[in-house]
PDB file of N, CA and C in Angstrom:
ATOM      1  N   UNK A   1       0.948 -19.929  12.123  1.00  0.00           N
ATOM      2  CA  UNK A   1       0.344 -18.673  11.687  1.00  0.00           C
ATOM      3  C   UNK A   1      -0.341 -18.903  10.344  1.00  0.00           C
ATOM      4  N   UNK A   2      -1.550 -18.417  10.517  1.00  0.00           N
ATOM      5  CA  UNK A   2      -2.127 -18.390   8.723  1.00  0.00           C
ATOM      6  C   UNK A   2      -1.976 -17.241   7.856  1.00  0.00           C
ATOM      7  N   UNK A   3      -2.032 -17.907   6.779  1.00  0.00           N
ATOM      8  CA  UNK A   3      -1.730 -16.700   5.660  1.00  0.00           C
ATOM      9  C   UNK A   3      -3.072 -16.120   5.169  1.00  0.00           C
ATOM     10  N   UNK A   4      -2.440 -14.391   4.518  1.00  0.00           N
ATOM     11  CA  UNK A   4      -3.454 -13.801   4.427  1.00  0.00           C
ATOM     12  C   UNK A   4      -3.807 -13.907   2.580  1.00  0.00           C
ATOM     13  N   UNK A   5      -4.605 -14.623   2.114  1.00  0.00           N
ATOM     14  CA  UNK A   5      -5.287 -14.583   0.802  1.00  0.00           C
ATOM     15  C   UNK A   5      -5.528 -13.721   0.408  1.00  0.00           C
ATOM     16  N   UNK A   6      -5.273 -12.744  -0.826  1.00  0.00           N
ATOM     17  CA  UNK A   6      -5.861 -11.756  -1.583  1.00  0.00           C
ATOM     18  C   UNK A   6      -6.507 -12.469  -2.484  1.00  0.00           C
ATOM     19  N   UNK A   7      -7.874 -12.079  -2.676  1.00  0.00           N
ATOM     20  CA  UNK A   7      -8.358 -12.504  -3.756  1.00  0.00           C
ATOM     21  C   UNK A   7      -8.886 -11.723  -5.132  1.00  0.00           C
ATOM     22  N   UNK A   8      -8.757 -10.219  -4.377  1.00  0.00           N
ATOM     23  CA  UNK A   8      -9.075  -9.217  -5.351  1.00  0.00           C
ATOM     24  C   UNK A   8      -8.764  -8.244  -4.570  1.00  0.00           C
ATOM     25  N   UNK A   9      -8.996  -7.031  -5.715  1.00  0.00           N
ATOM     26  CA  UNK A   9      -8.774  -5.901  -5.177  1.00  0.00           C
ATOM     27  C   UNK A   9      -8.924  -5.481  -3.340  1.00  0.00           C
ATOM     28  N   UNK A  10     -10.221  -5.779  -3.373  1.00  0.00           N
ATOM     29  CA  UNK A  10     -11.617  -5.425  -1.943  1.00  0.00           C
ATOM     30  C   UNK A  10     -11.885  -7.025  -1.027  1.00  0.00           C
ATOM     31  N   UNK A  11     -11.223  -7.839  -1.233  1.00  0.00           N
ATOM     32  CA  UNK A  11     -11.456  -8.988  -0.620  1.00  0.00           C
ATOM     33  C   UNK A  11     -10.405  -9.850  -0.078  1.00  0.00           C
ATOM     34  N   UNK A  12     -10.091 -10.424   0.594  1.00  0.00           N
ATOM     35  CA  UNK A  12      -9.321 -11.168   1.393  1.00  0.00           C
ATOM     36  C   UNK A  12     -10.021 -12.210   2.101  1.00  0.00           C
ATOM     37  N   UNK A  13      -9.075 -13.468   2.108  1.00  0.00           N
ATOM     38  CA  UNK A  13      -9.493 -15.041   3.043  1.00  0.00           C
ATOM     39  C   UNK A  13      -7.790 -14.612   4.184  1.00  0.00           C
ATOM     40  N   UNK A  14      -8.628 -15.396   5.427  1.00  0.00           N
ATOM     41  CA  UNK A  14      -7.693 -15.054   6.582  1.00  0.00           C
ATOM     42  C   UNK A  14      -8.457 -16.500   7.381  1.00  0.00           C
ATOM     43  N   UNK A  15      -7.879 -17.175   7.429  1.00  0.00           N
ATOM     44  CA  UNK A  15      -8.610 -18.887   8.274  1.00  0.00           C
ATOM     45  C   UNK A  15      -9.936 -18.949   8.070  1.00  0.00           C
ATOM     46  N   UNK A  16     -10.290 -18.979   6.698  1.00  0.00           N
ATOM     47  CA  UNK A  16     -11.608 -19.365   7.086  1.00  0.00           C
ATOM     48  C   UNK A  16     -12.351 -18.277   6.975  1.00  0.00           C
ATOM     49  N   UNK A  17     -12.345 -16.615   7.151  1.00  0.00           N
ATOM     50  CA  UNK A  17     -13.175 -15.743   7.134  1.00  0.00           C
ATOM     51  C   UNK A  17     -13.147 -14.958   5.860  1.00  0.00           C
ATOM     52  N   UNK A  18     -13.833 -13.766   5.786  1.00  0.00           N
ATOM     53  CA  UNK A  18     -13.975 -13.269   4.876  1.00  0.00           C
ATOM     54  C   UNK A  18     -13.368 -11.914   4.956  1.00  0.00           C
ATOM     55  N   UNK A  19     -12.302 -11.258   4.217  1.00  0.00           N
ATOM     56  CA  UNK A  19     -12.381  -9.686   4.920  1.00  0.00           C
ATOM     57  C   UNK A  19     -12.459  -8.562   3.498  1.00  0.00           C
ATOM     58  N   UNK A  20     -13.336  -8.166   3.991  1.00  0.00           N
ATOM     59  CA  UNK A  20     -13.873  -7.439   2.383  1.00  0.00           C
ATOM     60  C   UNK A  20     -13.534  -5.432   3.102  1.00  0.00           C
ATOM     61  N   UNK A  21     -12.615  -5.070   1.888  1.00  0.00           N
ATOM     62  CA  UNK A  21     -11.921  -3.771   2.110  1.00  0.00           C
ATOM     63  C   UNK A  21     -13.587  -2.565   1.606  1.00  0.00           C
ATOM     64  N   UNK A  22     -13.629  -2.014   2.445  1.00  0.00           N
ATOM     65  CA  UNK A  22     -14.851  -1.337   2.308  1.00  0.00           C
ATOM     66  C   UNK A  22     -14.269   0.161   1.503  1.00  0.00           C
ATOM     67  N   UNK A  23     -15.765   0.812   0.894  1.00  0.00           N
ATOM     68  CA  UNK A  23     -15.187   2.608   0.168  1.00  0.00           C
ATOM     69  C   UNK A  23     -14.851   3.134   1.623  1.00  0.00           C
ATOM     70  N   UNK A  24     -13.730   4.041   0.895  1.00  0.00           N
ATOM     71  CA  UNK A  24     -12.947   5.273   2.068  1.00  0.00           C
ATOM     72  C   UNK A  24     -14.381   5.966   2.847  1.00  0.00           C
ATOM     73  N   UNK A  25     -14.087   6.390   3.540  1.00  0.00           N
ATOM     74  CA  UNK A  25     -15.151   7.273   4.145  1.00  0.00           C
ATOM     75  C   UNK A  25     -14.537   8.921   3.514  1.00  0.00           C
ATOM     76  N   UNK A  26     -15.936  10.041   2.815  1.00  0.00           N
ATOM     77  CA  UNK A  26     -15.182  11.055   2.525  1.00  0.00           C
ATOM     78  C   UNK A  26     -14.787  12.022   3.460  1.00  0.00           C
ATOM     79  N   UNK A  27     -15.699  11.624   4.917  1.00  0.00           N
ATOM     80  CA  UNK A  27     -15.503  12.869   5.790  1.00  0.00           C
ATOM     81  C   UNK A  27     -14.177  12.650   6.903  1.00  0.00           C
ATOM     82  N   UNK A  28     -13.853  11.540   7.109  1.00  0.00           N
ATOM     83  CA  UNK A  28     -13.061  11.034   7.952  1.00  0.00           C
ATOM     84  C   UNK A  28     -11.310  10.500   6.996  1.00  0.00           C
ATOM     85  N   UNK A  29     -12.373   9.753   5.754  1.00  0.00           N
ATOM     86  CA  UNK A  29     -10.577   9.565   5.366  1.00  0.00           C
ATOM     87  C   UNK A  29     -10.175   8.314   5.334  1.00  0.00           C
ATOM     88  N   UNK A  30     -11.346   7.601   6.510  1.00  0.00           N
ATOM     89  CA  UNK A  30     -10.779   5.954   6.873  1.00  0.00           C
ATOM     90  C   UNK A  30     -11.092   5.056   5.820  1.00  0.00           C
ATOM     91  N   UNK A  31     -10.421   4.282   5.502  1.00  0.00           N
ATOM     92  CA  UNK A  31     -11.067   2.799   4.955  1.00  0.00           C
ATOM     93  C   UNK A  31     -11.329   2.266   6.052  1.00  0.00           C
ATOM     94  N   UNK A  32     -12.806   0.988   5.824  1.00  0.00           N
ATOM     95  CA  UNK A  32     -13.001  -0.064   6.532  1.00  0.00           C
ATOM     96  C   UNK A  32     -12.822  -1.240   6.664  1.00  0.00           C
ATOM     97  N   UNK A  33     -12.513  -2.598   7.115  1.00  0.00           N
ATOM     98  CA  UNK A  33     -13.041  -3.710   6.566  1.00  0.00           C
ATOM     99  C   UNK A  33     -13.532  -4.091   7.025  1.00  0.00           C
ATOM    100  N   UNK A  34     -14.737  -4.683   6.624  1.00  0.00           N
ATOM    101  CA  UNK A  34     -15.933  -5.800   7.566  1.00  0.00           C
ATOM    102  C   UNK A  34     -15.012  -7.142   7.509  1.00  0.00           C
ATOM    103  N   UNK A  35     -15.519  -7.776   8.541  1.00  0.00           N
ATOM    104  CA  UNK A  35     -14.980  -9.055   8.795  1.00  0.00           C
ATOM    105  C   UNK A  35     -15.900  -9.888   8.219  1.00  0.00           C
ATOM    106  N   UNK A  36     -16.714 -11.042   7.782  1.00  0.00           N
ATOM    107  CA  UNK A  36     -17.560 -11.826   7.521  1.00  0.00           C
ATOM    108  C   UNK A  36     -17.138 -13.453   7.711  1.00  0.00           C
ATOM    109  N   UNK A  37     -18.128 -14.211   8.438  1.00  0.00           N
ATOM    110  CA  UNK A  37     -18.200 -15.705   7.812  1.00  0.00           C
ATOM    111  C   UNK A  37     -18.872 -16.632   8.150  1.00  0.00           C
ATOM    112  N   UNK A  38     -19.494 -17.068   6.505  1.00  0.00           N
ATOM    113  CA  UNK A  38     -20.347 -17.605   6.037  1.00  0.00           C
ATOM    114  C   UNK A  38     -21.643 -16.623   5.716  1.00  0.00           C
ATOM    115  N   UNK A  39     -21.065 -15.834   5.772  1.00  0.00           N
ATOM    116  CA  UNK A  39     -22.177 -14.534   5.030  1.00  0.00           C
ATOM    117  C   UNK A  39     -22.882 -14.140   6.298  1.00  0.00           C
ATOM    118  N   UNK A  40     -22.444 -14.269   7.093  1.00  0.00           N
ATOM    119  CA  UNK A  40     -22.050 -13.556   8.717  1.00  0.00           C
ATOM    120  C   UNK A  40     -21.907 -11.866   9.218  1.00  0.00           C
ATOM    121  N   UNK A  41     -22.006 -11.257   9.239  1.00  0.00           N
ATOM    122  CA  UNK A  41     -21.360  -9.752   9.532  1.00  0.00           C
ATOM    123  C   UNK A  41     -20.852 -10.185  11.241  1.00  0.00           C
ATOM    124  N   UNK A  42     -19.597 -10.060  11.173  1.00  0.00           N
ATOM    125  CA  UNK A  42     -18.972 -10.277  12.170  1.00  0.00           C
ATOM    126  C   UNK A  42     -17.989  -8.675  12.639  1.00  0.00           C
ATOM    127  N   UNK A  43     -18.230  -7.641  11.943  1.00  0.00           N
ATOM    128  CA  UNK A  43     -17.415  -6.744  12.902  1.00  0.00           C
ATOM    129  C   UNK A  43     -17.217  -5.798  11.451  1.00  0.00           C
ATOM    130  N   UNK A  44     -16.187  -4.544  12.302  1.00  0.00           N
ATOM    131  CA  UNK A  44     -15.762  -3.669  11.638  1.00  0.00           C
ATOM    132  C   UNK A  44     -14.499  -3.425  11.956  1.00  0.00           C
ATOM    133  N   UNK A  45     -13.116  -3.133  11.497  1.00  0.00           N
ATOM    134  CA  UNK A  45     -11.893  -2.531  11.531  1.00  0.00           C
ATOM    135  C   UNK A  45     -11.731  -1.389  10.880  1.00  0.00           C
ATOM    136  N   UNK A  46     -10.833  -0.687  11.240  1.00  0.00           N
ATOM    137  CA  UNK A  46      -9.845   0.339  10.212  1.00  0.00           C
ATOM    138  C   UNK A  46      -8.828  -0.138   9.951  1.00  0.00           C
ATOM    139  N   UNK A  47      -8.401  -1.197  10.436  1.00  0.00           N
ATOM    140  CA  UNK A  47      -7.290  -1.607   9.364  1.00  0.00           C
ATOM    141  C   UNK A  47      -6.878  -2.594   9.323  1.00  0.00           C
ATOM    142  N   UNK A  48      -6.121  -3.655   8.019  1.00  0.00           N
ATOM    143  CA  UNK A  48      -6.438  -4.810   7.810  1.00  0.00           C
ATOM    144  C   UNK A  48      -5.654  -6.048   8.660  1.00  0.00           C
ATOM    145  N   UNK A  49      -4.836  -5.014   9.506  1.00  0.00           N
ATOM    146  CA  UNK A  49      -3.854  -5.990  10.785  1.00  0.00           C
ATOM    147  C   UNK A  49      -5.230  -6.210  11.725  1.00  0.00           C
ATOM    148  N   UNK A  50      -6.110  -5.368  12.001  1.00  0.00           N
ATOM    149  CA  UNK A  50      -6.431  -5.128  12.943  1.00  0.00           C
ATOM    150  C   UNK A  50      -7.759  -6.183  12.720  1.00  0.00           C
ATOM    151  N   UNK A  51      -8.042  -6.230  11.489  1.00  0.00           N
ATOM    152  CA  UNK A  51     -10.002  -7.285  11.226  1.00  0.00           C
ATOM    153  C   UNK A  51      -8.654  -8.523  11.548  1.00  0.00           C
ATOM    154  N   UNK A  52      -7.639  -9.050  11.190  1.00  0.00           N
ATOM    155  CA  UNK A  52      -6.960 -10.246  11.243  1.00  0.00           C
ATOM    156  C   UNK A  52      -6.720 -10.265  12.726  1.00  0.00           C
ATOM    157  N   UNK A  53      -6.298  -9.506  13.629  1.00  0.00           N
ATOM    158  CA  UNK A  53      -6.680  -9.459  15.321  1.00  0.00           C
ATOM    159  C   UNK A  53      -7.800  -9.896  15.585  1.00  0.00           C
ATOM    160  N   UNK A  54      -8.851  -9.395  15.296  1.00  0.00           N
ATOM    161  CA  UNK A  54     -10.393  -9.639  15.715  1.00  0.00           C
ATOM    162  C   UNK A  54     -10.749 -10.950  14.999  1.00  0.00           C
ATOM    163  N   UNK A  55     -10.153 -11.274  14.020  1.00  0.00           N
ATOM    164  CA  UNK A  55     -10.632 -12.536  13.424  1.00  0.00           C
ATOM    165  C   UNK A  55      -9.752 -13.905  14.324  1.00  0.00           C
ATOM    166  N   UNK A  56      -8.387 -13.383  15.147  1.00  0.00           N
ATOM    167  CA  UNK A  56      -7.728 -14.593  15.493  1.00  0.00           C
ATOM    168  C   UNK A  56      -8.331 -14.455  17.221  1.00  0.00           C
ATOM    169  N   UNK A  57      -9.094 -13.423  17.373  1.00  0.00           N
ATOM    170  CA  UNK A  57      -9.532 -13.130  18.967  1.00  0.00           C
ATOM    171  C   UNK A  57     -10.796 -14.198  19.070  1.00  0.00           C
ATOM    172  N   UNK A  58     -11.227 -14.144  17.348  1.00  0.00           N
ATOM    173  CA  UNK A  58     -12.775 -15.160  17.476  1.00  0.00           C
ATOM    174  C   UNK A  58     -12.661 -16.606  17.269  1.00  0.00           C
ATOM    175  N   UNK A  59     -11.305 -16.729  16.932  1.00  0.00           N
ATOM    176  CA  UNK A  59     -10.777 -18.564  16.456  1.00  0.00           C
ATOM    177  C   UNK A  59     -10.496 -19.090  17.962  1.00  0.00           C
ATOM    178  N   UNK A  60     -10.098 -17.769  19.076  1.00  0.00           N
ATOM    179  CA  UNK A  60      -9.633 -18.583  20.181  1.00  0.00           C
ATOM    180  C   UNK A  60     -11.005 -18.456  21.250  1.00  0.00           C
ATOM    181  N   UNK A  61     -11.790 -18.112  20.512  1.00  0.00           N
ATOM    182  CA  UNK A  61     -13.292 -17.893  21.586  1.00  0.00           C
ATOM    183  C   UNK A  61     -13.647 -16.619  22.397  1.00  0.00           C
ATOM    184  N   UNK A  62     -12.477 -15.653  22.149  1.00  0.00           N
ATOM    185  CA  UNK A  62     -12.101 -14.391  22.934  1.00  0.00           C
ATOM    186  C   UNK A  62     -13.640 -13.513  22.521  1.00  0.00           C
ATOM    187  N   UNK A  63     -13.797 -12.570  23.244  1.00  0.00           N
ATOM    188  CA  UNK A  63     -14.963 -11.663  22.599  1.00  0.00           C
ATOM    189  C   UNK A  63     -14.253 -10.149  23.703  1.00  0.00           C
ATOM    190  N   UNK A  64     -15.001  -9.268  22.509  1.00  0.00           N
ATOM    191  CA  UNK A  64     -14.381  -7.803  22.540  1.00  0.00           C
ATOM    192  C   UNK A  64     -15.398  -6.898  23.187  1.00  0.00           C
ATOM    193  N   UNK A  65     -15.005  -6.582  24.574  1.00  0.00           N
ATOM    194  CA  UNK A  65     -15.718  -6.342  25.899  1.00  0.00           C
ATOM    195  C   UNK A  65     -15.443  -5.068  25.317  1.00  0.00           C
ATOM    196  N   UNK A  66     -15.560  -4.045  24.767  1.00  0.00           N
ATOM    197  CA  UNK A  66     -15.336  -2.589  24.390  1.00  0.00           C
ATOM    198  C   UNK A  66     -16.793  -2.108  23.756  1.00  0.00           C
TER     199      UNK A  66
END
């Protein structure tokens, strides 16, 4: 299992990717995080278990039929 890097407040390393904590949304409430790598836009989550799902779905070649 890999570990999850904080590197600041809004940013995180997770194998290799990038996961940057996005502003709340005011009408909804949600935080986001974009996934990124190599300056990539690779996706969107609501929450930070969930960009680390989508980030270990893309290490095994998986892609998100939704």
């Amino acid at each position: 299992m890999s570990q999850l890097i904080q590197l600041s407040r809004h940013s995180y390393i997770y194998r290799g990717f990038t996961i940057q904590k996005c502003p709340r949304n005011a009408i909804t409430m949600k935080t986001a995080y974009s996934v990124l790598n190599n300056g990539l836009y690779l996706g969107r989550d609501f929450a930070l278990s969930e960009a680390m799902q989508t980030i270990d779905r893309l290490t095994r070649g998986e892609r998100d039929e939704s």
